[in-house]
C-alpha atoms as a PDB file:
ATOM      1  CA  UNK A   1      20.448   5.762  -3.732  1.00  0.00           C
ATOM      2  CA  UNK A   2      23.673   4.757  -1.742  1.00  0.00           C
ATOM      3  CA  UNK A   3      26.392   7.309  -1.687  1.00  0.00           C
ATOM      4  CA  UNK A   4      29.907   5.728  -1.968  1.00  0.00           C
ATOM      5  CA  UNK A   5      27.738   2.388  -3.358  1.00  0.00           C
ATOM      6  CA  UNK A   6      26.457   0.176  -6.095  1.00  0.00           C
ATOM      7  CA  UNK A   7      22.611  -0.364  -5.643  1.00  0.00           C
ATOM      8  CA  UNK A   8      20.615  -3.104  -8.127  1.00  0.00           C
ATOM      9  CA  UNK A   9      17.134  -4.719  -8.222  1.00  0.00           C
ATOM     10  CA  UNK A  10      15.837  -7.355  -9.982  1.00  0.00           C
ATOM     11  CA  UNK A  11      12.204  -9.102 -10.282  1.00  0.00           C
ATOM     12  CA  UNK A  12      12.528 -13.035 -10.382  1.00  0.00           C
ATOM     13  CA  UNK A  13       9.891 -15.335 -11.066  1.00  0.00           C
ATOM     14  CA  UNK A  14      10.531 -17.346  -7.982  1.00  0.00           C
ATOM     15  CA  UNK A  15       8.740 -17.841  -5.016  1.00  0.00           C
ATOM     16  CA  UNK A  16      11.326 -15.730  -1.984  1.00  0.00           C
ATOM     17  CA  UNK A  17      11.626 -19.248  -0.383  1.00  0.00           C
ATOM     18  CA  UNK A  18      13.286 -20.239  -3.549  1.00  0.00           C
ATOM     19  CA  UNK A  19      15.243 -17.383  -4.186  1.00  0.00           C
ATOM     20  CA  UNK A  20      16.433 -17.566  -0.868  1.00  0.00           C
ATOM     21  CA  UNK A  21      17.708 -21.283  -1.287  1.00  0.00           C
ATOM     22  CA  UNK A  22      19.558 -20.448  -4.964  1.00  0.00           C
ATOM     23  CA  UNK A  23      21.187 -17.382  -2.710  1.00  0.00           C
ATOM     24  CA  UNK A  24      22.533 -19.231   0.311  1.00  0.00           C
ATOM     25  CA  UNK A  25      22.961 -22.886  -0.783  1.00  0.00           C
ATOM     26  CA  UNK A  26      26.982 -22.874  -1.586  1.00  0.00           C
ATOM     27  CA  UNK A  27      26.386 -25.600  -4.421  1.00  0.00           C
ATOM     28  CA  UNK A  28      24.590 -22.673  -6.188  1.00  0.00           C
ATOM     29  CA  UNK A  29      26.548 -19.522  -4.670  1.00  0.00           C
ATOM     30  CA  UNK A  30      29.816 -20.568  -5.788  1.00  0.00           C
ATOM     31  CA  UNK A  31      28.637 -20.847  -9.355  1.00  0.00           C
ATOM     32  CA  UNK A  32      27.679 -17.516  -9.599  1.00  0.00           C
ATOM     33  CA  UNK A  33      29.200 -15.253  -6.855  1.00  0.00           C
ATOM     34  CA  UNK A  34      32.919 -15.428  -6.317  1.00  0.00           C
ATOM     35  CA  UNK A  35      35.774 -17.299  -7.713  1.00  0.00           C
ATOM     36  CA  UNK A  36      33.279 -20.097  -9.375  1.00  0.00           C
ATOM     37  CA  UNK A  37      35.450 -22.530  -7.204  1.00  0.00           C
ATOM     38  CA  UNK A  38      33.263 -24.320  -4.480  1.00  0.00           C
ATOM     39  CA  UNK A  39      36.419 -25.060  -2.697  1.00  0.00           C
ATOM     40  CA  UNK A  40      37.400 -21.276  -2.402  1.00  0.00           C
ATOM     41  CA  UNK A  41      37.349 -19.502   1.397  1.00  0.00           C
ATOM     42  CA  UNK A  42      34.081 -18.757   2.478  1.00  0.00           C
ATOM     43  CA  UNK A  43      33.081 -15.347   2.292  1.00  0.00           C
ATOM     44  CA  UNK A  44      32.001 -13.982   5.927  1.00  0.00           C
ATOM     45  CA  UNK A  45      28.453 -13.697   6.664  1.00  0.00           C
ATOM     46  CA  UNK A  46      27.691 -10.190   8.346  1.00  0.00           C
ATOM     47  CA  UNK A  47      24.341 -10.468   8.717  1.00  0.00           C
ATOM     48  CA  UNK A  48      21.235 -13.540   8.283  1.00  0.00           C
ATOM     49  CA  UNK A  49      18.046 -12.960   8.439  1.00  0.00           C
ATOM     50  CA  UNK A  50      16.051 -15.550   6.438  1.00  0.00           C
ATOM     51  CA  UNK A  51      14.093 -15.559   4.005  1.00  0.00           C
ATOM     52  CA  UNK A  52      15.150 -11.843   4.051  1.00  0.00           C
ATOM     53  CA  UNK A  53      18.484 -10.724   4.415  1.00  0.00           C
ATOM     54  CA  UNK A  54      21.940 -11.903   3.873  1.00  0.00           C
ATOM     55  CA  UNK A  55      24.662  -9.559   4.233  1.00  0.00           C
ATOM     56  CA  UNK A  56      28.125 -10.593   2.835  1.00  0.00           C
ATOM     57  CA  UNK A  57      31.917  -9.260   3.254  1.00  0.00           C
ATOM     58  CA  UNK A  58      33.316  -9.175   0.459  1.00  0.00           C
ATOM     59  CA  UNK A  59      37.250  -9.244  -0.158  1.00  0.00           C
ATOM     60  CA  UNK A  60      39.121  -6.396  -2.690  1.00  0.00           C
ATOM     61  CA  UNK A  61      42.285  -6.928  -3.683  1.00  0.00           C
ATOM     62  CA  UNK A  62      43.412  -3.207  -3.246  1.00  0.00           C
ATOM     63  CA  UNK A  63      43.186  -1.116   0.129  1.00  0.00           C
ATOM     64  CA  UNK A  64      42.508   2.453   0.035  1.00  0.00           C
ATOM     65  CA  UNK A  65      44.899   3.169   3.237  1.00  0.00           C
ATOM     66  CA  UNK A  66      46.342   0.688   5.797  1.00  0.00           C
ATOM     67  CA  UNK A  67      43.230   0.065   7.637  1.00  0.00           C
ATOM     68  CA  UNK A  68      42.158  -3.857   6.404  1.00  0.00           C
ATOM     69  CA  UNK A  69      38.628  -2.457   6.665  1.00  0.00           C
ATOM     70  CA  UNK A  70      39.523  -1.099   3.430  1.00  0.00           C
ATOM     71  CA  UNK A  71      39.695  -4.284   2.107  1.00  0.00           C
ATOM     72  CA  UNK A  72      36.258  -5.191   1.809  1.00  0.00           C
ATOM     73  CA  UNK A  73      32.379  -3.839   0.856  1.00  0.00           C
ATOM     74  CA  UNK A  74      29.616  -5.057   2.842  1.00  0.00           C
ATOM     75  CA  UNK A  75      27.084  -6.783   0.031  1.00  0.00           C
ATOM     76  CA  UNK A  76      23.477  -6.835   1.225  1.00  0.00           C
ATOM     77  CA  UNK A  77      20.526  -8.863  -0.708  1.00  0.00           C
ATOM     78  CA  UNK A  78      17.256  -8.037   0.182  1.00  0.00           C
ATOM     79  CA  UNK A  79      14.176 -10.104  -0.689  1.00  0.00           C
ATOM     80  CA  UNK A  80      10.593  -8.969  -0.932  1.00  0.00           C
ATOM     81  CA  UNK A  81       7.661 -11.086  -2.029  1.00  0.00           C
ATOM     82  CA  UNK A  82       6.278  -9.433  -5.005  1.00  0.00           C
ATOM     83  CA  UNK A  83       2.890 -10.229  -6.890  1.00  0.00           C
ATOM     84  CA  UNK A  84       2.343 -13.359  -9.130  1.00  0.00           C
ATOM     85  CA  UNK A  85       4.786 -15.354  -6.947  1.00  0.00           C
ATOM     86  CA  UNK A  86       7.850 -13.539  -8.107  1.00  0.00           C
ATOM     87  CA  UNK A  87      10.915 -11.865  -5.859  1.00  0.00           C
ATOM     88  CA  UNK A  88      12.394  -8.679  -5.691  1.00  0.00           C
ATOM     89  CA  UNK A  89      15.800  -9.050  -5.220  1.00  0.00           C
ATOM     90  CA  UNK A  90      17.888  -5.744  -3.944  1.00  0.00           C
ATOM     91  CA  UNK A  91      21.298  -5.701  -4.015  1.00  0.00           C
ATOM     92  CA  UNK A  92      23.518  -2.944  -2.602  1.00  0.00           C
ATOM     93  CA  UNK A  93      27.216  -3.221  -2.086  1.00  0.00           C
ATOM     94  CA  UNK A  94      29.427  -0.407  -0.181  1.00  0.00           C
ATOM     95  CA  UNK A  95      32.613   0.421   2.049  1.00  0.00           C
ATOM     96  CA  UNK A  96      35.864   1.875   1.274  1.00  0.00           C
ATOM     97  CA  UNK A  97      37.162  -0.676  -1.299  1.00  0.00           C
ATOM     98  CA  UNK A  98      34.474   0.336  -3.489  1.00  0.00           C
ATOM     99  CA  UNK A  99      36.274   3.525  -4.801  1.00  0.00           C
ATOM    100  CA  UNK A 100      39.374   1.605  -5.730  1.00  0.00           C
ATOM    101  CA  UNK A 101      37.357  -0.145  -8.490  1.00  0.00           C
ATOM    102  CA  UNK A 102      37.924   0.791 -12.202  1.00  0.00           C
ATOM    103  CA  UNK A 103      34.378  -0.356 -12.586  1.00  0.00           C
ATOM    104  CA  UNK A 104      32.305   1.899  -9.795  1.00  0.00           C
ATOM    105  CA  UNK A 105      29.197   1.498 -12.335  1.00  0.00           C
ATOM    106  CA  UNK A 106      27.874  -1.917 -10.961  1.00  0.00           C
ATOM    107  CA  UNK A 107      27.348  -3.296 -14.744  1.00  0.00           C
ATOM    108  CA  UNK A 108      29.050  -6.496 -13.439  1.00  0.00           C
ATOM    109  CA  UNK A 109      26.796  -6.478 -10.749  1.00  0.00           C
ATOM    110  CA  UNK A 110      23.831  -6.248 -13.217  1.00  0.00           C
ATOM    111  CA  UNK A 111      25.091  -9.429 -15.498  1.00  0.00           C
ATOM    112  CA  UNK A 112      25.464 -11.405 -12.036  1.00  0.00           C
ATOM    113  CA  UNK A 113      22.125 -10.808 -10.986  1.00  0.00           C
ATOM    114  CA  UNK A 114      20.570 -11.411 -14.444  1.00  0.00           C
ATOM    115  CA  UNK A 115      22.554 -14.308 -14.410  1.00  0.00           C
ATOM    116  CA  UNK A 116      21.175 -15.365 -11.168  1.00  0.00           C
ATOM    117  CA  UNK A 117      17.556 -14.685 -12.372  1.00  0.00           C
ATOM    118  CA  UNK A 118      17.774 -17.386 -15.060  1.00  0.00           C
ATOM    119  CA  UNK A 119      19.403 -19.529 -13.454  1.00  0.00           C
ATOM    120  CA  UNK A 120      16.920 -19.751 -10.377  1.00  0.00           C
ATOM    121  CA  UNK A 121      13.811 -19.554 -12.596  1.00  0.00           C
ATOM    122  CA  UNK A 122      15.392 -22.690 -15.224  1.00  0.00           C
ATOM    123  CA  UNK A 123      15.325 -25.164 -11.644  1.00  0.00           C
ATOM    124  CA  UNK A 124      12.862 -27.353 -11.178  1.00  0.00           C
ATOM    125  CA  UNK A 125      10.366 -26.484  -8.176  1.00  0.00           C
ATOM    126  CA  UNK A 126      11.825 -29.453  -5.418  1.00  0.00           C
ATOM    127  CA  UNK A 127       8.493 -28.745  -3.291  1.00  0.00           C
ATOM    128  CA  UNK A 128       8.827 -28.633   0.044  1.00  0.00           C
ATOM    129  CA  UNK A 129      10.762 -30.845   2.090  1.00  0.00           C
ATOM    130  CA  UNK A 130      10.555 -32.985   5.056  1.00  0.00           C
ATOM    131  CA  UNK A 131      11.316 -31.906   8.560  1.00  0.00           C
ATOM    132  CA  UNK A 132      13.857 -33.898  10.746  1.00  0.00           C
ATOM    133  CA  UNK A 133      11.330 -33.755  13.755  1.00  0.00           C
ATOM    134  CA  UNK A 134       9.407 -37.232  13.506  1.00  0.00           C
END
């Protein structure tokens, strides 16, 4: 449990390496993170660790004090490799921006990610692809 947080998992039936690619690829992102725009700012990456860990700032539109800290939550996915070739994806978004939110439950969180879940599991496996080094 995260205090002062929103904390979500979710089982995909998706290799991680996949996963990972829907997650980070910003054709895909912008679809279902953000403004839906693919034009839109980029949001600023706080930590990448891949296949792993991608940690995301994520703007608010209403500060809790001054500080422009306050602005933003940190959003962290986490992926584990789960049996049967399926992902665990962990989501868990906090900072002082949070608790200006009317909706502090997550259940918009928990419509992205199921969102995200059928969409990743509906695209066709690509295989894997060639290196550059030749």
């Amino acid at each position: 449990m995260v205090a002062d947080g929103i904390e979500r998992e979710i089982t995909i039936a998706a290799p991680r390496e996949r996963v990972w690619e829907v997650l980070t690829q910003a054709e895909f992102l912008s679809t279902w993170f953000g403004t839906g725009d693919p034009g839109a700012q980029p949001t600023p990456i706080e930590r990448l660790d891949p296949p792993a860990v991608l940690a995301l700032r994520r703007h608010r539109h209403a500060a809790t004090s001054g500080d422009p800290a306050d602005l933003t939550t940190l959003v962290t996915f986490t992926l584990t490799t789960e049996p049967g070739n399926h992902t665990r994806l962990r989501l868990v978004e906090s900072g002082p921006a949070l608790r200006t939110r009317t909706n502090r439950t997550g259940t918009g969180w928990t419509r992205r990610l199921t969102e995200f879940a059928c969409h990743t599991e509906r695209l066709p496996h690509r295989g894997p692809r060639p290196t550059d080094a030749g």
